[in-house]
Protein backbone atom coordinates (compact mmCIF):
# COMPACT_ATOMS: atom_id res chain seq x y z
CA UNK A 1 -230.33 135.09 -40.91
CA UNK A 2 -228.69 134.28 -37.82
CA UNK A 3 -227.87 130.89 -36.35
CA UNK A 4 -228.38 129.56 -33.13
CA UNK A 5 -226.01 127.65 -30.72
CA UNK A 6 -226.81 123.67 -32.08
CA UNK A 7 -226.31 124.79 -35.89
CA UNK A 8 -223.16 126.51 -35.19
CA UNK A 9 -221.91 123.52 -33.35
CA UNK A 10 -222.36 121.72 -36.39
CA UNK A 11 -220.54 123.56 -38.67
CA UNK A 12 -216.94 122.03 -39.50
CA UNK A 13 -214.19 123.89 -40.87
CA UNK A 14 -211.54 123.48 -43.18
CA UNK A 15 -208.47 122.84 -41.15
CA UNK A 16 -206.91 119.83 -42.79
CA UNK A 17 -203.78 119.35 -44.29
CA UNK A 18 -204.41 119.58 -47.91
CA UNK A 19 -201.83 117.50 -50.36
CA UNK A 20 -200.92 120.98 -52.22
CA UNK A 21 -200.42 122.12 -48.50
CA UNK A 22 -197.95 118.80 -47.55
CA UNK A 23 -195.99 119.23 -51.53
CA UNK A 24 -195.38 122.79 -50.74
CA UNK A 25 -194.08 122.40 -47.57
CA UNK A 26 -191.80 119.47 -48.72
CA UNK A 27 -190.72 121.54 -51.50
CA UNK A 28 -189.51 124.02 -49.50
CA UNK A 29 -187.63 122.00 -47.01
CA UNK A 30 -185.85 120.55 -49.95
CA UNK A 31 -185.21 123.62 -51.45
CA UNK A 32 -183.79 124.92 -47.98
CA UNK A 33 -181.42 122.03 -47.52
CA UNK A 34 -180.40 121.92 -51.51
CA UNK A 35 -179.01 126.10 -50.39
CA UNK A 36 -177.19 124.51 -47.64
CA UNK A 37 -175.61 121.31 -49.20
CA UNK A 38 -174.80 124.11 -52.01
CA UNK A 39 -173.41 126.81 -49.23
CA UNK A 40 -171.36 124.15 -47.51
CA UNK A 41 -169.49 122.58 -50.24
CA UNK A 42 -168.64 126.44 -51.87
CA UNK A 43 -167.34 126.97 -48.23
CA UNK A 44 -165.40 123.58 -47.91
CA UNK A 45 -163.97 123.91 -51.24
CA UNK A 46 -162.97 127.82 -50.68
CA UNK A 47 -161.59 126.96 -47.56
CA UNK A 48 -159.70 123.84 -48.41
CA UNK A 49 -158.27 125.19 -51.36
CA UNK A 50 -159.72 122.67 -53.72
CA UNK A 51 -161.35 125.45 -56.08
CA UNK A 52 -160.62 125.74 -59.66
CA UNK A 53 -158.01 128.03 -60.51
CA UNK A 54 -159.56 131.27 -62.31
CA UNK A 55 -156.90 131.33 -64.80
């Protein structure tokens, strides 16, 4: 079965953001900022000598 030019014109396809879509990507934007709050404080705290001693 083949379609012709008007039917295909009609067809609409599925290219909207979806809510899954929007929570994953807002998910991992606050994952990727979580690694970098995380990353900076280990580096501010290494470098400023504020760790806990390992003793």
């Amino acid at each position: 079965m083949t379609l012709n030019k008007n039917e295909l014109k009609m067809i609409k396809a599925g290219a909207s953001i979806s809510a899954t879509l929007l929570n994953a990507l807002i998910k991992g934007f606050t994952t990727f900022m979580d690694v970098g709050r995380y990353l900076g404080s280990s580096i501010r705290r290494l470098f400023g000598n504020s760790a806990c001693p390992l003793d």
